[in-house]
C-alpha atoms as a PDB file:
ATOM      1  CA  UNK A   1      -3.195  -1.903   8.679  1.00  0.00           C
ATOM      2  CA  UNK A   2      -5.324  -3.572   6.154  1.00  0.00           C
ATOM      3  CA  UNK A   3      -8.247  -5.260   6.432  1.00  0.00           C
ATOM      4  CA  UNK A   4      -8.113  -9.100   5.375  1.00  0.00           C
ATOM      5  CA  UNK A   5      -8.706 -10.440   1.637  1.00  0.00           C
ATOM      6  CA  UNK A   6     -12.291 -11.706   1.926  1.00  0.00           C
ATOM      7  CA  UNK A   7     -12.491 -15.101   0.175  1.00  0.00           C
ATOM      8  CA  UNK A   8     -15.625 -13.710  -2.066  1.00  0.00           C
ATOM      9  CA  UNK A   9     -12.399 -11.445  -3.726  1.00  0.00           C
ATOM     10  CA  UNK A  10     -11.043 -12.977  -7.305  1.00  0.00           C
ATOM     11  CA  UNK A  11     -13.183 -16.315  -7.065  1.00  0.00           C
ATOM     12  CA  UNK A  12     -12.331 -18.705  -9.518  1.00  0.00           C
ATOM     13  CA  UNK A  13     -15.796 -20.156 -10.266  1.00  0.00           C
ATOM     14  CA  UNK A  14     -19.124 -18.714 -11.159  1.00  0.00           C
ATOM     15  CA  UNK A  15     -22.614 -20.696 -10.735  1.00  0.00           C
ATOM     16  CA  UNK A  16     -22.555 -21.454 -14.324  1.00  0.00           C
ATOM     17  CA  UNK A  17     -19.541 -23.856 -13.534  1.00  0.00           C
ATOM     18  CA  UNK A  18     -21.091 -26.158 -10.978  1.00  0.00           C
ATOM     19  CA  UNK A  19     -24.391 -26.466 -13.370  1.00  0.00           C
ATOM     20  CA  UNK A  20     -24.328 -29.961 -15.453  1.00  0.00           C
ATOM     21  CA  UNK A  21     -26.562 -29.427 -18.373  1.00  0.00           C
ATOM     22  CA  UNK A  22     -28.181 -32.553 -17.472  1.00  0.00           C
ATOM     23  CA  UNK A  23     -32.149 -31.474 -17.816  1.00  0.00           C
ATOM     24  CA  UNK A  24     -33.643 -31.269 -14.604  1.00  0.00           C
ATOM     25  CA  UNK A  25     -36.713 -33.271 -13.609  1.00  0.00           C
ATOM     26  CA  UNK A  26     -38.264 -32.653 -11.241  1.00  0.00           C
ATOM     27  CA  UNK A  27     -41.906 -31.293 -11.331  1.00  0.00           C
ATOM     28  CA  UNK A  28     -42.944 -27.967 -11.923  1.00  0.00           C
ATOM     29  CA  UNK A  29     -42.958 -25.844  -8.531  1.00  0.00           C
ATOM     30  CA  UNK A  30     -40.421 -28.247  -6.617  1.00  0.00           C
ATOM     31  CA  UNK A  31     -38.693 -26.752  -3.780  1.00  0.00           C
ATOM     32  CA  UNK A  32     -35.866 -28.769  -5.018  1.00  0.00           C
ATOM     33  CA  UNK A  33     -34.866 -26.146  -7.723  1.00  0.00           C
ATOM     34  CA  UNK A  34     -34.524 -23.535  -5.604  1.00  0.00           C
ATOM     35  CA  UNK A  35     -31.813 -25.800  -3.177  1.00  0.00           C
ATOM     36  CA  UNK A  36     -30.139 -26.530  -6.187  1.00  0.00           C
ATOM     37  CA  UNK A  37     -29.417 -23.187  -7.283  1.00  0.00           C
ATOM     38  CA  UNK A  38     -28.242 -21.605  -4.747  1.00  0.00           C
ATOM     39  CA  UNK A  39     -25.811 -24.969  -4.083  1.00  0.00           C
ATOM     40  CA  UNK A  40     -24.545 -23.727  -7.394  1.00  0.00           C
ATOM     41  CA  UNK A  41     -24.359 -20.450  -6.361  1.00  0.00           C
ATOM     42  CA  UNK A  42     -22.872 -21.433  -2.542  1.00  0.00           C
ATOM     43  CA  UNK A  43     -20.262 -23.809  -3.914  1.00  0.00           C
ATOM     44  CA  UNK A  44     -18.973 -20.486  -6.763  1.00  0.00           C
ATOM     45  CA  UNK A  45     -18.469 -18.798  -3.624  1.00  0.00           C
ATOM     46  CA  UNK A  46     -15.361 -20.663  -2.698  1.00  0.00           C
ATOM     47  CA  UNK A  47     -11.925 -21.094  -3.472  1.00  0.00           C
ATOM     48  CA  UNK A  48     -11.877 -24.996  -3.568  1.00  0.00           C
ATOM     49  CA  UNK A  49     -11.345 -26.977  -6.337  1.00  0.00           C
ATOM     50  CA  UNK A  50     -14.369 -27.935  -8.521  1.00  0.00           C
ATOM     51  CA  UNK A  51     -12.954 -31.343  -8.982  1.00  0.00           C
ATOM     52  CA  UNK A  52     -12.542 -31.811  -5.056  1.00  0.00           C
ATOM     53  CA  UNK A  53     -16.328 -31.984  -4.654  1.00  0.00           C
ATOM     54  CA  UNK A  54     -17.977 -34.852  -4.398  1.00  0.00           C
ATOM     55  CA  UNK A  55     -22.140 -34.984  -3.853  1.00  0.00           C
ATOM     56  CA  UNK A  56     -23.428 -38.457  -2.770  1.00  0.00           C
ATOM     57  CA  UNK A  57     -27.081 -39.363  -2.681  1.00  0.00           C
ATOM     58  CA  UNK A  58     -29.240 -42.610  -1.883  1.00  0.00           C
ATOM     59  CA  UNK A  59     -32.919 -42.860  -3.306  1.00  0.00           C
ATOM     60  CA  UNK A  60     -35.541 -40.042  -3.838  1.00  0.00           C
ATOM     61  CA  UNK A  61     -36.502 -36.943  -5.116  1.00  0.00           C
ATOM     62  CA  UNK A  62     -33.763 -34.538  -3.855  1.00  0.00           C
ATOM     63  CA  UNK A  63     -31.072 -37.880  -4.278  1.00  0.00           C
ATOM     64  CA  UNK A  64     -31.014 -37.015  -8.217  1.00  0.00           C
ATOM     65  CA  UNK A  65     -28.521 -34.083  -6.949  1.00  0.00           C
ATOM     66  CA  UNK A  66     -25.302 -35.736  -8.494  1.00  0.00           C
ATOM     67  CA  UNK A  67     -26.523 -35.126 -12.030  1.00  0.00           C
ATOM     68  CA  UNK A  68     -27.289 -31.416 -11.612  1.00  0.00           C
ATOM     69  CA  UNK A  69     -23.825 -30.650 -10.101  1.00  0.00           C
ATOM     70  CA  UNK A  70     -20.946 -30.301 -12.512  1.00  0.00           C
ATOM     71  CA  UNK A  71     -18.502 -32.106  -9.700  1.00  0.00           C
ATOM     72  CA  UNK A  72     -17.843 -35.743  -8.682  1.00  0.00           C
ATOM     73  CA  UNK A  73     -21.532 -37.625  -7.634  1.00  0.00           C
ATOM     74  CA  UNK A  74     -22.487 -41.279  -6.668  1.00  0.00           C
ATOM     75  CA  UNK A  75     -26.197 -42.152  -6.705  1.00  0.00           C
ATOM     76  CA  UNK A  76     -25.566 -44.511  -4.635  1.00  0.00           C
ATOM     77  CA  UNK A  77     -28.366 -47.240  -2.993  1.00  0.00           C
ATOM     78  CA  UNK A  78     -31.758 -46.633  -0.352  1.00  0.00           C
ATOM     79  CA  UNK A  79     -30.605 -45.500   2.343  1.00  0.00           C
ATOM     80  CA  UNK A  80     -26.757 -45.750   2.522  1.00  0.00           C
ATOM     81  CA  UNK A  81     -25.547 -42.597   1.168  1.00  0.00           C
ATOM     82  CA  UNK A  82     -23.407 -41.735   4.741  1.00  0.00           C
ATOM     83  CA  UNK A  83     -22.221 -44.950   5.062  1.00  0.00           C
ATOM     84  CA  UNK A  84     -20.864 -44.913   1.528  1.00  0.00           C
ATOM     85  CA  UNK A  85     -19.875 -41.405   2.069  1.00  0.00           C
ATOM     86  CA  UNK A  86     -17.949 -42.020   5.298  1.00  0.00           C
ATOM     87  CA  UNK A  87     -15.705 -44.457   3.307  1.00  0.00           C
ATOM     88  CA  UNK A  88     -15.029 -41.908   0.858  1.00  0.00           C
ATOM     89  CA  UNK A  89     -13.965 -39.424   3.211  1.00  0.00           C
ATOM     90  CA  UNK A  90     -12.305 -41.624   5.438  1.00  0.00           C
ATOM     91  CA  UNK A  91     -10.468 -42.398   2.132  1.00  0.00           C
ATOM     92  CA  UNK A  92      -9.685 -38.969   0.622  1.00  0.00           C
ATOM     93  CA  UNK A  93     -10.077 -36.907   3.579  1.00  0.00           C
ATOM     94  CA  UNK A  94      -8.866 -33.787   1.135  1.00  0.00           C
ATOM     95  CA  UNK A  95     -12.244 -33.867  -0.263  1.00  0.00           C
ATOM     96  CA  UNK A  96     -15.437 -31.793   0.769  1.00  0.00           C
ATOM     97  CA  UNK A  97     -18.310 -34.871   0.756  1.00  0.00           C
ATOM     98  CA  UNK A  98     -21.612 -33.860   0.497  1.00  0.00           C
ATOM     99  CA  UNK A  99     -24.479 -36.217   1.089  1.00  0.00           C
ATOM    100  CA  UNK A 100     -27.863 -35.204  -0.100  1.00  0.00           C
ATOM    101  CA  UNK A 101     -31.056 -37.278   1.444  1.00  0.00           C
ATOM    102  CA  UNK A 102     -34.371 -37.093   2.003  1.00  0.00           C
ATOM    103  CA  UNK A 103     -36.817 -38.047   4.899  1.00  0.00           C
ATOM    104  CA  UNK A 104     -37.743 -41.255   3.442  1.00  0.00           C
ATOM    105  CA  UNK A 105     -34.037 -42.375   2.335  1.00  0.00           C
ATOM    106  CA  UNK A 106     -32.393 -41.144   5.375  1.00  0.00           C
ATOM    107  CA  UNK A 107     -34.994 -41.675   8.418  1.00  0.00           C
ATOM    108  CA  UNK A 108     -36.578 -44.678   7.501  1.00  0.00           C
ATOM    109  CA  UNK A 109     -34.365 -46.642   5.590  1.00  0.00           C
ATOM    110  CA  UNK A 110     -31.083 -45.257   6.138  1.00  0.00           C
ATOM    111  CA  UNK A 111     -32.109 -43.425   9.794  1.00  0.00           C
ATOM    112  CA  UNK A 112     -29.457 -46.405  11.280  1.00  0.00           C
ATOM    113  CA  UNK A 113     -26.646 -44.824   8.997  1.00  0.00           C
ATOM    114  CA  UNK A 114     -27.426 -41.237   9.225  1.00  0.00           C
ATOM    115  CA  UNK A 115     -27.606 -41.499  13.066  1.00  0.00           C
ATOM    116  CA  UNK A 116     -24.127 -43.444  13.338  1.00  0.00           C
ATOM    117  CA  UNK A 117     -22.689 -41.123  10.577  1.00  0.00           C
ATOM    118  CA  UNK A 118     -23.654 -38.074  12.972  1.00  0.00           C
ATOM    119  CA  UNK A 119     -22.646 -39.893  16.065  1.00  0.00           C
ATOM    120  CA  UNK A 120     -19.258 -40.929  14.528  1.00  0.00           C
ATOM    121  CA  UNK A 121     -18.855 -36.790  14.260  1.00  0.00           C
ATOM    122  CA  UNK A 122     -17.646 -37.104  10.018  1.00  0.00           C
ATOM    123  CA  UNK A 123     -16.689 -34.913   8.522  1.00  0.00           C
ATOM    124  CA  UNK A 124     -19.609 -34.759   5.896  1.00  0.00           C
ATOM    125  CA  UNK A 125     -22.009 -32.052   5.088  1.00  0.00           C
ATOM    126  CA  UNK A 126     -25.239 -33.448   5.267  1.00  0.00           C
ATOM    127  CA  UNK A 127     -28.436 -31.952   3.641  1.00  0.00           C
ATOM    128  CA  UNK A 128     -31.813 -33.572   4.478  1.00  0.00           C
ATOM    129  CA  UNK A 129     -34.983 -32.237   2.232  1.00  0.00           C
ATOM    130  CA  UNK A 130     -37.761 -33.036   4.103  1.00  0.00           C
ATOM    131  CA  UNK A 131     -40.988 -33.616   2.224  1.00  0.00           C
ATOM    132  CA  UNK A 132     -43.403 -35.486   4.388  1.00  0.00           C
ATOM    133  CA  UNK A 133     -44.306 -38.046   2.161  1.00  0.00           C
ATOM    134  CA  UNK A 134     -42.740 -40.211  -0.196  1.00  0.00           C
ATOM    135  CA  UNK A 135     -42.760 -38.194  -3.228  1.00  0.00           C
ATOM    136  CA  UNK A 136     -41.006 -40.548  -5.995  1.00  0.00           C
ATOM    137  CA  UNK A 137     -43.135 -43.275  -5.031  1.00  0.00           C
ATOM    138  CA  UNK A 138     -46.237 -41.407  -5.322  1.00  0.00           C
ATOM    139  CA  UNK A 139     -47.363 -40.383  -2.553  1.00  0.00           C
ATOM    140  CA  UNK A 140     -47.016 -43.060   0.760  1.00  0.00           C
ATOM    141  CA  UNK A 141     -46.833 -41.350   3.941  1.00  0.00           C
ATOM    142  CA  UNK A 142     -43.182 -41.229   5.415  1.00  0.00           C
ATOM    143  CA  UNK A 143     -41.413 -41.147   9.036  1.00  0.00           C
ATOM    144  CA  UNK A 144     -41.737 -37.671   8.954  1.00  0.00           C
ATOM    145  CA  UNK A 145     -45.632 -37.640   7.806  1.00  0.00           C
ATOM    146  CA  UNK A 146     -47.971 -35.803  10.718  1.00  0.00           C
ATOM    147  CA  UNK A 147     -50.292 -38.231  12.743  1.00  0.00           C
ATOM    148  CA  UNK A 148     -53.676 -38.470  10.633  1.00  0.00           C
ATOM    149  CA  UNK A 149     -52.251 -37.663   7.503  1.00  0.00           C
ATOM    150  CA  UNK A 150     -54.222 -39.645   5.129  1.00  0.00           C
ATOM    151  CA  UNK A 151     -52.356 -40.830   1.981  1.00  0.00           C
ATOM    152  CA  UNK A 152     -52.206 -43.627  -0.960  1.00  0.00           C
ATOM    153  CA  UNK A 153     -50.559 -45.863   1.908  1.00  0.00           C
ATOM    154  CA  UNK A 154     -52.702 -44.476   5.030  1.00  0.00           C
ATOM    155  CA  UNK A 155     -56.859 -43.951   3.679  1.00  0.00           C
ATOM    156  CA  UNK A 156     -57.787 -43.869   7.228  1.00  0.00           C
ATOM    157  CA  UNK A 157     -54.677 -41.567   8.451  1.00  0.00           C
ATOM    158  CA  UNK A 158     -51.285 -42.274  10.081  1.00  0.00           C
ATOM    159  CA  UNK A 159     -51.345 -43.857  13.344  1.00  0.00           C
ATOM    160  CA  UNK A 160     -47.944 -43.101  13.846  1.00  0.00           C
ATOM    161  CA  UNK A 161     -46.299 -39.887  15.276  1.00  0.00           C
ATOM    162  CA  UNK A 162     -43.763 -38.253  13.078  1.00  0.00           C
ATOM    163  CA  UNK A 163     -39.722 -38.178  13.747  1.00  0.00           C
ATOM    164  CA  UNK A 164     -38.421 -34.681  14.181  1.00  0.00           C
ATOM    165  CA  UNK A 165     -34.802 -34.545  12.059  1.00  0.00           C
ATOM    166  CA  UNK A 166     -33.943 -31.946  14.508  1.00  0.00           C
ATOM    167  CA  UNK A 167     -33.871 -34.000  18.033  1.00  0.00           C
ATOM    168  CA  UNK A 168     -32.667 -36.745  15.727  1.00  0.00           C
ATOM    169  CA  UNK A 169     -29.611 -35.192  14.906  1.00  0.00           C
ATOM    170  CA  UNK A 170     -29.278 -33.706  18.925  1.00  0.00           C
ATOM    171  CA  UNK A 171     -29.464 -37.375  19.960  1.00  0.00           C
ATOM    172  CA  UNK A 172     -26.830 -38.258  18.053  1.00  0.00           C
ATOM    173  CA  UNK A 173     -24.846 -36.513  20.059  1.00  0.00           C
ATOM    174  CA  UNK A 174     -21.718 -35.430  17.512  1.00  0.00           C
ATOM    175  CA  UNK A 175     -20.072 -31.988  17.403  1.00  0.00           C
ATOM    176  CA  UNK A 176     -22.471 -31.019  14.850  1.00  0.00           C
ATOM    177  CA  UNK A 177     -23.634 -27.721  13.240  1.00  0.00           C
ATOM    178  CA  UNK A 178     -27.331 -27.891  12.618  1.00  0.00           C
ATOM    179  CA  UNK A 179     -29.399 -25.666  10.473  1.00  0.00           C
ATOM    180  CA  UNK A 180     -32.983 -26.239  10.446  1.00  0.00           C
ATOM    181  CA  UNK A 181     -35.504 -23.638   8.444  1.00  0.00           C
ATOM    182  CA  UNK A 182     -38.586 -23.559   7.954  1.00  0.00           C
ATOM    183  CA  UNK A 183     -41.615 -26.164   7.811  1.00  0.00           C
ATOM    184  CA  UNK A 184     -42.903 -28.451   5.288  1.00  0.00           C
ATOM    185  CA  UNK A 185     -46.114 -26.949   5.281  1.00  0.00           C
ATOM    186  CA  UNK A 186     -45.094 -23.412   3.857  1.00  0.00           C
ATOM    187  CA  UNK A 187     -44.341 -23.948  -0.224  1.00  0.00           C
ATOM    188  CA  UNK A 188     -41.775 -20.736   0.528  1.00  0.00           C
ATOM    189  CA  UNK A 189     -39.862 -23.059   3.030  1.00  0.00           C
ATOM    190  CA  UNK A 190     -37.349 -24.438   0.241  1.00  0.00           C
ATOM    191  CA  UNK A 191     -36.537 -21.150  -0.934  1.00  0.00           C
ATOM    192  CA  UNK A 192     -36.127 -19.238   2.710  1.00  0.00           C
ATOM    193  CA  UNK A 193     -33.592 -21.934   3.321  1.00  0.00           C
ATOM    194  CA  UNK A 194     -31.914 -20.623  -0.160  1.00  0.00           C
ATOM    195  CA  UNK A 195     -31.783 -17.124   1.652  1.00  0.00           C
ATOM    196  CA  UNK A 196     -30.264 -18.603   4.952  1.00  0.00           C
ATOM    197  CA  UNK A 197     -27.825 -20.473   3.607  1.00  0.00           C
ATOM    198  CA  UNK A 198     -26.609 -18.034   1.338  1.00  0.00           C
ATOM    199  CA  UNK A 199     -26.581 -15.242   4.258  1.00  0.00           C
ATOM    200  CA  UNK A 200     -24.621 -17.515   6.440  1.00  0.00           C
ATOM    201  CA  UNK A 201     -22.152 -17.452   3.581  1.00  0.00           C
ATOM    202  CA  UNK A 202     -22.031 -14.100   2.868  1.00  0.00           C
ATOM    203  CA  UNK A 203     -21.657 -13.256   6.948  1.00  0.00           C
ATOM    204  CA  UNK A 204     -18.965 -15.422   7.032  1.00  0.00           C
ATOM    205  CA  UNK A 205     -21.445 -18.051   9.531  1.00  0.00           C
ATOM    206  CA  UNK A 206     -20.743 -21.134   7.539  1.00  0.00           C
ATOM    207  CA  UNK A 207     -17.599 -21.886   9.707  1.00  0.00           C
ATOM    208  CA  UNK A 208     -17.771 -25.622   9.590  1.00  0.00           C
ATOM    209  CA  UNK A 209     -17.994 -26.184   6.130  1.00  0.00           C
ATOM    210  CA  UNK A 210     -14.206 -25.846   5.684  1.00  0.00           C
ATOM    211  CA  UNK A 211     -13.920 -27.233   9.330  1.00  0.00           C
ATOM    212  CA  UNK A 212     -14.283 -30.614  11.519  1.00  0.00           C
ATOM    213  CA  UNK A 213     -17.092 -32.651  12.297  1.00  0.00           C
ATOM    214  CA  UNK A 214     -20.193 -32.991   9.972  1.00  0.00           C
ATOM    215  CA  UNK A 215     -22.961 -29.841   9.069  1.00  0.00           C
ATOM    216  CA  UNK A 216     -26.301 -31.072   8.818  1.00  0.00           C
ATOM    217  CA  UNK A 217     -28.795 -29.262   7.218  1.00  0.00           C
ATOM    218  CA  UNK A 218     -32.251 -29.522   6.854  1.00  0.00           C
ATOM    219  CA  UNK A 219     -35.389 -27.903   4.996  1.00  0.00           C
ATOM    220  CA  UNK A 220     -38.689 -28.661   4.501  1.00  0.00           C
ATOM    221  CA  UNK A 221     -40.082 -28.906   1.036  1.00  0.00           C
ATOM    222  CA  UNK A 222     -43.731 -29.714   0.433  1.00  0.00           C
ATOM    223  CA  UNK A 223     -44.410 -32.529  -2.266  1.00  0.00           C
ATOM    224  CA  UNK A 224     -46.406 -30.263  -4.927  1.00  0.00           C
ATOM    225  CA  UNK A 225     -47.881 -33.630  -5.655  1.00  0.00           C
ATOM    226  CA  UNK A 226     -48.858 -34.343  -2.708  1.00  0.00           C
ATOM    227  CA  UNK A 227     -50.423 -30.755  -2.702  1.00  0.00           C
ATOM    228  CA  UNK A 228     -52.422 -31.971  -6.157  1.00  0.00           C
ATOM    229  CA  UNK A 229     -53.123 -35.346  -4.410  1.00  0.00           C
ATOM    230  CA  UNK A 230     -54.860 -34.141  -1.128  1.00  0.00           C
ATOM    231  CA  UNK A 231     -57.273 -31.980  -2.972  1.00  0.00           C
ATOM    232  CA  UNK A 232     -59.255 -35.149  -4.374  1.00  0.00           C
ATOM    233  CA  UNK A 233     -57.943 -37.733  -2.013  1.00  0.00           C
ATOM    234  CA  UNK A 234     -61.128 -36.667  -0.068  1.00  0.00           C
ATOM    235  CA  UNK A 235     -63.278 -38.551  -2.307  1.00  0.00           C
ATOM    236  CA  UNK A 236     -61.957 -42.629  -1.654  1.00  0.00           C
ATOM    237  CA  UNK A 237     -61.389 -42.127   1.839  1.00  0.00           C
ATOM    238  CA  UNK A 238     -63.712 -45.205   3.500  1.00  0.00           C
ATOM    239  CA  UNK A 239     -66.284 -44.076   5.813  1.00  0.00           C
ATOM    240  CA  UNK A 240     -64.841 -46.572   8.791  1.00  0.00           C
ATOM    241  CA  UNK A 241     -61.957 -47.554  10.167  1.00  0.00           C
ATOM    242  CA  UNK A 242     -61.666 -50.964  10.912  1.00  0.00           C
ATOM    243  CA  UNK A 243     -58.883 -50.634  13.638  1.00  0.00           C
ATOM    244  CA  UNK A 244     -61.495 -48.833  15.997  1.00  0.00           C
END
């Protein structure tokens, strides 16, 4: 008896197919290359038609995805990428829907749509870069900020405490696959989350992707700006805050 054809035999596609040529711009040291490539490199991995991708985004950073993938892509509006994604898959349920957010765009925002997306159990795959900060907007703090964090927006720190993606998603309470790695206080976070997802694949873990039910995924990627930022932020903060 034989063993099975794996499905990593005769692929069709190699990374080089699901790149754009759109240049890439982000800044120099984003996490957000390194999830990009090996989406590229995921996506080569499987027998489904290039043309029966489809990546939608809202507003942000990582939300420029649709450009840098050689498949269908929406950029869609702040906030309502899975709400504009479930119509699409409700739609064409034949194709694989990818929404790609960020903790801005989908927990402030668009946290009423991501929740219901999850709780509605679509079937979406769902990727969530978590920066801790609003990075395109130069540098406010965001839902997922830590309490005290002092930014452009907060000079005397957050008073608010941070929402975790992770109990977000368990709330929701849909059939869902969750993969969380990493913190966004480790620069190497981005690209350990490269490694995992790319294991899962190669171990044959990534069951749900051609399943039921949505696969949320999240990583965190530290803002390099907000890196630059904090190292002379030190210098306006006021003495006082006027709240105490």
């Amino acid at each position: 008896m034989t063993a099975p054809e794996s499905i990593h035999t005769h692929l069709p596609y190699a990374k080089e197919d699901f790149v754009s040529g759109q240049d890439v711009r982000w800044c120099p040291g984003c996490g957000d290359y390194a999830i990009l490539s090996v989406m590229q490199r995921t996506l080569a991995q499987f027998t489904t038609p290039r043309e029966n991708h489809v990546f939608i985004s809202g507003i942000g950073c990582a939300s420029r995805f649709p450009y840098y993938m050689n498949t269908y892509g929406f950029h869609t509006i702040h906030g309502r990428a899975p709400a504009i994604a479930t119509g699409l898959k409700c739609a064409r349920p034949d194709l694989t829907v990818w929404v790609v957010t960020g903790d801005g765009d989908g927990l402030s925002i668009g946290g009423n749509h991501l929740i219901h997306c999850m709780r509605r159990n679509v079937d979406l795959n769902i990727i969530l870069v978590n920066n801790q900060i609003y990075g395109l907007t130069k540098g406010q703090y965001s839902p997922t900020s830590e309490k005290g964090k002092i930014t452009k927006s907060s000079p005397y720190g957050t008073i608010d405490y941070p929402i975790n993606p992770l109990c977000v998603a368990i709330a929701a309470e849909g059939s869902a696959d969750i993969l969380v790695i990493g913190t966004t206080n480790d620069p190497a976070t981005p690209y350990v989350w490269a490694v995992a997802l790319a294991d899962q694949l190669e171990n044959g873990h990534l069951v749900t992707y051609e399943g039921e039910g949505h696969t949320a995924y999240t990583t965190g990627n530290p803002c390099v700006q907000d890196v630059v930022d904090s190292f002379f932020i030190d210098d306006v903060v006021p003495d006082a805050d006027p709240m105490c």
